[in-house]
PDB file of N, CA and C in Angstrom:
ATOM      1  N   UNK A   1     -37.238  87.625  42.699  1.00  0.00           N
ATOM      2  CA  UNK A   1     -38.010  86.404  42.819  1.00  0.00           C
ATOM      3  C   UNK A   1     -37.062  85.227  43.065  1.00  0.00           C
ATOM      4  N   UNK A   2     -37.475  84.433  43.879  1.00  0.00           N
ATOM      5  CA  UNK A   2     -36.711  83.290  43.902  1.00  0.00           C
ATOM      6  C   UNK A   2     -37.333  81.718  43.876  1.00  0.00           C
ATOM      7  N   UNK A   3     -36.294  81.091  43.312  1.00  0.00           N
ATOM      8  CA  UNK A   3     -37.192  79.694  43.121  1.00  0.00           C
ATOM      9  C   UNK A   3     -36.432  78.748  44.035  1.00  0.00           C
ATOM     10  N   UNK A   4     -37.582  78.099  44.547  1.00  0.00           N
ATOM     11  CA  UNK A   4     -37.171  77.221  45.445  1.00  0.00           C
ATOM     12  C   UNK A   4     -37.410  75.675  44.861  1.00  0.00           C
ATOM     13  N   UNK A   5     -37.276  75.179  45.732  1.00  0.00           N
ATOM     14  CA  UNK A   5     -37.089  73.382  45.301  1.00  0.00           C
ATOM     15  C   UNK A   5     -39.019  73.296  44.762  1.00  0.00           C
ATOM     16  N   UNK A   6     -40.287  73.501  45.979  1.00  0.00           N
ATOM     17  CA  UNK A   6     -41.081  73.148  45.327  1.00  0.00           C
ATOM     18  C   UNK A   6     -41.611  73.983  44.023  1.00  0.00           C
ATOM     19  N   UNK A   7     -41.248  74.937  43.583  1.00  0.00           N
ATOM     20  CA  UNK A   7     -41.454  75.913  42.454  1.00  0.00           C
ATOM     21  C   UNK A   7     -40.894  75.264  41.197  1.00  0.00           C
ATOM     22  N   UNK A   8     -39.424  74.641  41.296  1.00  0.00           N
ATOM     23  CA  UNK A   8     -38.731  74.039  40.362  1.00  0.00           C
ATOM     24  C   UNK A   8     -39.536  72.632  40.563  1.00  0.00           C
ATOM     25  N   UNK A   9     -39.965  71.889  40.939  1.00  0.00           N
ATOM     26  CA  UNK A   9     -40.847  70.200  40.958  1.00  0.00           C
ATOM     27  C   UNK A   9     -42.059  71.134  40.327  1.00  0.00           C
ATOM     28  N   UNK A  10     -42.825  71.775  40.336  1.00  0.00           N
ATOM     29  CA  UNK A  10     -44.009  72.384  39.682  1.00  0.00           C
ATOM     30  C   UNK A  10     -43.409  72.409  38.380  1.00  0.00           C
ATOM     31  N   UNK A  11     -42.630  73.340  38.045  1.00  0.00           N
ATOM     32  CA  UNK A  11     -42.182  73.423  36.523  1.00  0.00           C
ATOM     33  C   UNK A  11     -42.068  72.007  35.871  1.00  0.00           C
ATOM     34  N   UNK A  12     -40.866  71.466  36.239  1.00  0.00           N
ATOM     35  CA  UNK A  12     -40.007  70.404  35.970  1.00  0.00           C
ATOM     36  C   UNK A  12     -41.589  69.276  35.534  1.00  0.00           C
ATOM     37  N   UNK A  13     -42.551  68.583  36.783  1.00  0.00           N
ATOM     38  CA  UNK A  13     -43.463  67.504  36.471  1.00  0.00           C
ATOM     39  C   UNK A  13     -44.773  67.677  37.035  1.00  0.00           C
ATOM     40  N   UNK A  14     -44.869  69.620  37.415  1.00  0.00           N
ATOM     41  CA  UNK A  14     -46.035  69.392  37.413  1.00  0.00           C
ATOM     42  C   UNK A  14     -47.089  69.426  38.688  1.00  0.00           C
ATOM     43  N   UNK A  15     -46.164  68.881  39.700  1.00  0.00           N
ATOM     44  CA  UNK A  15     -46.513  68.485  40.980  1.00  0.00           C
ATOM     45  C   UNK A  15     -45.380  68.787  42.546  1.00  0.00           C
ATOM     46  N   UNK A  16     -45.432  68.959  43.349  1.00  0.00           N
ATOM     47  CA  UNK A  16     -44.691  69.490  44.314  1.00  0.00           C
ATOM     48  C   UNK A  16     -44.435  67.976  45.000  1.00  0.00           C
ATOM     49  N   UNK A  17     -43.536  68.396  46.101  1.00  0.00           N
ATOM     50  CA  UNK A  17     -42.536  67.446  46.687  1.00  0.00           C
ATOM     51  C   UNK A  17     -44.135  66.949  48.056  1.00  0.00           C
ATOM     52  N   UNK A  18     -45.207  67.410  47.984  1.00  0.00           N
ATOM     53  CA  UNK A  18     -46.369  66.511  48.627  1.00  0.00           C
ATOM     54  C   UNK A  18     -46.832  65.192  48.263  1.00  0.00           C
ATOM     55  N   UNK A  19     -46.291  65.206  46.860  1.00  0.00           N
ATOM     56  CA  UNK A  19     -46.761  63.682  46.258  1.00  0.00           C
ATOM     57  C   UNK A  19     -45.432  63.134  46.213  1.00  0.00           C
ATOM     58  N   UNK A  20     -46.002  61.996  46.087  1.00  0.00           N
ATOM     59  CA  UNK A  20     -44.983  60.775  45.748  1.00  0.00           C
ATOM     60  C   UNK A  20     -43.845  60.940  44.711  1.00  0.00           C
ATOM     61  N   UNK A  21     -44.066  61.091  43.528  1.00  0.00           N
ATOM     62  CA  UNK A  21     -43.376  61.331  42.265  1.00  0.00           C
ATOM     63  C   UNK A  21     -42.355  62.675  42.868  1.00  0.00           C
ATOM     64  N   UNK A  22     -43.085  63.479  43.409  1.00  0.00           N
ATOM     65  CA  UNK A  22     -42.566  64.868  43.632  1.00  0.00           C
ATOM     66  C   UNK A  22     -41.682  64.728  44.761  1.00  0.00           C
ATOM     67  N   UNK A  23     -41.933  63.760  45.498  1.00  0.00           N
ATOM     68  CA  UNK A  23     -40.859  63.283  46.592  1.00  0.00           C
ATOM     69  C   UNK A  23     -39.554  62.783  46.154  1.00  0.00           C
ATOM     70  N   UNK A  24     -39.678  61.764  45.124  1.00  0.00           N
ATOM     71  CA  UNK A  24     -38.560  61.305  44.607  1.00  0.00           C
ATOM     72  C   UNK A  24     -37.683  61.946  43.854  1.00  0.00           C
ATOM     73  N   UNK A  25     -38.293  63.185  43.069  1.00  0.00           N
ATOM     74  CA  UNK A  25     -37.292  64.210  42.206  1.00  0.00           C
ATOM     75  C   UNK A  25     -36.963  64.598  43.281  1.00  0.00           C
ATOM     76  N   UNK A  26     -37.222  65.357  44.293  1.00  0.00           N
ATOM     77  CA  UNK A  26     -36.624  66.260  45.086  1.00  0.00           C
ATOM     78  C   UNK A  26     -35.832  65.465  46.092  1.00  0.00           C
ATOM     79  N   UNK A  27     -35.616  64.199  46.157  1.00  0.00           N
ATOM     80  CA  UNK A  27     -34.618  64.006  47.221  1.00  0.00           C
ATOM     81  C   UNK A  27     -33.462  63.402  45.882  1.00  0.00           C
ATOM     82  N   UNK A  28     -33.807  63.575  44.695  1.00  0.00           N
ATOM     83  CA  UNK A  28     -33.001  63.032  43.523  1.00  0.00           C
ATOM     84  C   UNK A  28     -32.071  64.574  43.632  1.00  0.00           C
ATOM     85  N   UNK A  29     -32.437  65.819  43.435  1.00  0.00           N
ATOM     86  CA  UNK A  29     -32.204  66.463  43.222  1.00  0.00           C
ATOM     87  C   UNK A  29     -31.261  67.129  44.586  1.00  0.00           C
ATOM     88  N   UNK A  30     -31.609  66.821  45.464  1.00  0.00           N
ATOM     89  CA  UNK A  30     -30.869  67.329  46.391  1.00  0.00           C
ATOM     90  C   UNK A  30     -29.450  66.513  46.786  1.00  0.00           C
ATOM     91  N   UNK A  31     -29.620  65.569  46.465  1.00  0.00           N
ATOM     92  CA  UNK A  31     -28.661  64.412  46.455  1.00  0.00           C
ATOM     93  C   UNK A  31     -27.709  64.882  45.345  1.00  0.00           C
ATOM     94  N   UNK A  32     -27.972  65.130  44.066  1.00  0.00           N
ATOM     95  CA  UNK A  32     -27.296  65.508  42.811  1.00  0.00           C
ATOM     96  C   UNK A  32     -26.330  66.946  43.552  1.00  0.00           C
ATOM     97  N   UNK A  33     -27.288  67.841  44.582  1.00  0.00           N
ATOM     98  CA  UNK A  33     -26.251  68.797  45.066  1.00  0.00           C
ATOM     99  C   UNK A  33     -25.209  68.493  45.958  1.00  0.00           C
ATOM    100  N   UNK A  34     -26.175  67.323  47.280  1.00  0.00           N
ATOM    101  CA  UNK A  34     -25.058  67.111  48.041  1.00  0.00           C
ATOM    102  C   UNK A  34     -23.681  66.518  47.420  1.00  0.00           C
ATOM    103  N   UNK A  35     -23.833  65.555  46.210  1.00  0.00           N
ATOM    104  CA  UNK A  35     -23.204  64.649  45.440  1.00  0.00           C
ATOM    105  C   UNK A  35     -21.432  66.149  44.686  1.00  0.00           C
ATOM    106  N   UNK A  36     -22.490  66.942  44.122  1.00  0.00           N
ATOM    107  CA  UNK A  36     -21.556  68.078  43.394  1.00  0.00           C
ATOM    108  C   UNK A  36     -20.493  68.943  44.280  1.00  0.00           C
ATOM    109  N   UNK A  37     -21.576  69.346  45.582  1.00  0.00           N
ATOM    110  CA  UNK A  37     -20.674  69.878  46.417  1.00  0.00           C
ATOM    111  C   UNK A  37     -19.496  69.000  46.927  1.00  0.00           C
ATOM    112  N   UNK A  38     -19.589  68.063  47.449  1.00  0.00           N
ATOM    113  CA  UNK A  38     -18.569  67.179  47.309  1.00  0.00           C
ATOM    114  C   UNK A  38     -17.466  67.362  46.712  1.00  0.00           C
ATOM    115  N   UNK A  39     -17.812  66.879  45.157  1.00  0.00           N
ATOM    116  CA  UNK A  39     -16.785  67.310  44.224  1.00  0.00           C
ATOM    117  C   UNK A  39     -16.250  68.244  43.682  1.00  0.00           C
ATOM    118  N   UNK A  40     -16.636  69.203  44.149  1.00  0.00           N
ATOM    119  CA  UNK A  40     -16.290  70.392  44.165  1.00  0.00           C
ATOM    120  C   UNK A  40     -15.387  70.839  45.190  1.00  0.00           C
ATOM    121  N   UNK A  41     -15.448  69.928  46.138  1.00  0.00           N
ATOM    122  CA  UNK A  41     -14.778  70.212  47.642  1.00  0.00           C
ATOM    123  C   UNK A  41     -13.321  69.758  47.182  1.00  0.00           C
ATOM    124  N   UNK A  42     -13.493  68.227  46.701  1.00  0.00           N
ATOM    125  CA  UNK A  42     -12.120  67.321  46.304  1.00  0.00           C
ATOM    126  C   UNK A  42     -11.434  68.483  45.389  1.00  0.00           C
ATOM    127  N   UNK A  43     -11.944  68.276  43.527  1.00  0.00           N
ATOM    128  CA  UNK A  43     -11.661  69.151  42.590  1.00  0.00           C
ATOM    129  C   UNK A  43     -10.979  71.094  43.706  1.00  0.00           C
ATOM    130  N   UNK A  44     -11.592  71.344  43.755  1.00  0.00           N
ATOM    131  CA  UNK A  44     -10.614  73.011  43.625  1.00  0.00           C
ATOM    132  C   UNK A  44     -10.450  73.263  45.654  1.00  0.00           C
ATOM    133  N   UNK A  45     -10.671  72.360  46.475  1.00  0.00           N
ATOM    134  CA  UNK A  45      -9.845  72.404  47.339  1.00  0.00           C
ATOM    135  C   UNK A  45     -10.566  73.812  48.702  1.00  0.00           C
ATOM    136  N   UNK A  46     -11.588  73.235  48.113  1.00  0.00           N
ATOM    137  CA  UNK A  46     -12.660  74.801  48.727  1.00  0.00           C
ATOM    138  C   UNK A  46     -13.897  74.074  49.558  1.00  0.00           C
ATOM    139  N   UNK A  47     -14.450  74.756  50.378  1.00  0.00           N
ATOM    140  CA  UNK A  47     -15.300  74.307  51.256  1.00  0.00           C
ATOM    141  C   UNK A  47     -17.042  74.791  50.750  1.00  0.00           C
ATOM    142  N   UNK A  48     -17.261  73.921  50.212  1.00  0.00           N
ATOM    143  CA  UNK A  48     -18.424  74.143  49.648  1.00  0.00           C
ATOM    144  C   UNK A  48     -19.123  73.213  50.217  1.00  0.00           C
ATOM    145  N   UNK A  49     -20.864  73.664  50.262  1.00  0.00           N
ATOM    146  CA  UNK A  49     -21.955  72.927  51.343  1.00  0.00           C
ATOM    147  C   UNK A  49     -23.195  73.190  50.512  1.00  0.00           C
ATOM    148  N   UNK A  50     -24.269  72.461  50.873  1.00  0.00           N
ATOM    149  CA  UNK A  50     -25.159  72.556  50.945  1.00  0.00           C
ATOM    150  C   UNK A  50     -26.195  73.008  51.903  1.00  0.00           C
ATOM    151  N   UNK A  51     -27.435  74.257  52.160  1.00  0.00           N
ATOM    152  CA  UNK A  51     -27.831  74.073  53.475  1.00  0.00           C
ATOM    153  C   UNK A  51     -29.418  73.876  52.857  1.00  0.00           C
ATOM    154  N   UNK A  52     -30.269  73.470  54.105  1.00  0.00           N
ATOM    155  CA  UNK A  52     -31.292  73.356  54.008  1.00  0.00           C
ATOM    156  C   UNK A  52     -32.154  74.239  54.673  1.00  0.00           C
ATOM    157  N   UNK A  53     -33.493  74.821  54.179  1.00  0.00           N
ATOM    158  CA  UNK A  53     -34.331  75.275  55.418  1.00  0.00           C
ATOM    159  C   UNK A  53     -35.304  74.661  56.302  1.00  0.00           C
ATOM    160  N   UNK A  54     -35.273  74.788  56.891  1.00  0.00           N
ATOM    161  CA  UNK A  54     -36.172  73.990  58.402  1.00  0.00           C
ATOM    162  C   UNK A  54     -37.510  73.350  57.350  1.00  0.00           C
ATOM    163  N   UNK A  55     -38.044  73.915  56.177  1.00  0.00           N
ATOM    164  CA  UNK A  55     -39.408  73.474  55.469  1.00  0.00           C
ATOM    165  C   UNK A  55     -38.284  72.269  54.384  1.00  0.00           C
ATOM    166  N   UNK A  56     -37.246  72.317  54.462  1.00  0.00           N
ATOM    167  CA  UNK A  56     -36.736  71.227  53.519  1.00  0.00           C
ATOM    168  C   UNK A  56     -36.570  70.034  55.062  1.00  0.00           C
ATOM    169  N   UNK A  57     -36.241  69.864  56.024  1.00  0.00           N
ATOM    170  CA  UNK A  57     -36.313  69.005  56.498  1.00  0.00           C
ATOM    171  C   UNK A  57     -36.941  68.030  56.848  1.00  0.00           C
ATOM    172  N   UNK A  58     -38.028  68.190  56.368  1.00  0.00           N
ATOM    173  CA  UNK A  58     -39.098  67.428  56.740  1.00  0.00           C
ATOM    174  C   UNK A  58     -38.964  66.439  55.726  1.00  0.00           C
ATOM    175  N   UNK A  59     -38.613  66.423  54.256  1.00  0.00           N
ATOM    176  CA  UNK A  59     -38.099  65.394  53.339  1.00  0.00           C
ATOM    177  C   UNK A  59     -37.298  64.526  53.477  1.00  0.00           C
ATOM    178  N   UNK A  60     -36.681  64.909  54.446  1.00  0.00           N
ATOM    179  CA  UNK A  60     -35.915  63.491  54.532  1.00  0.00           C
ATOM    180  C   UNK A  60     -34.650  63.026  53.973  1.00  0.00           C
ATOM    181  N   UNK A  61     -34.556  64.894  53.269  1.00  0.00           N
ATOM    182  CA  UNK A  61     -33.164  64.624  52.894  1.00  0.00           C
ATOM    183  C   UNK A  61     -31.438  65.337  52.677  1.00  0.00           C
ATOM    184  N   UNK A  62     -32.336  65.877  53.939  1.00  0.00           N
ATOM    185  CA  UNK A  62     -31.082  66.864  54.675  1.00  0.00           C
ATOM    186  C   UNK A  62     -30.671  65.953  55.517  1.00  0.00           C
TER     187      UNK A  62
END
């Protein structure tokens, strides 16, 4: 089984990344990855990424 971004916004408040509220965790949250990978890149010197799937693009925050 796997959990994806709108599965985790269901748990987490309830509501998926269609509403408003659910928009803002999930571009919070994806940001928190792009943000880590980053530092993760600096810190241990490794090429770490984030990717998105074609149904995450539409958010706005890939």
């Amino acid at each position: 089984m796997q959990l994806g971004l709108a599965e985790t916004l269901e748990i987490l408040i309830g509501e998926n990344q269609t509403t408003e509220k659910g928009m803002e965790l999930a571009k919070q949250i994806e940001q928190m990855f792009k943000d880590r990978c980053r530092l993760f890149k600096e810190t241990y010197k490794l090429n770490f990424g984030v990717y998105y799937t074609p149904k995450l693009l539409g958010l706005g925050v890939a």
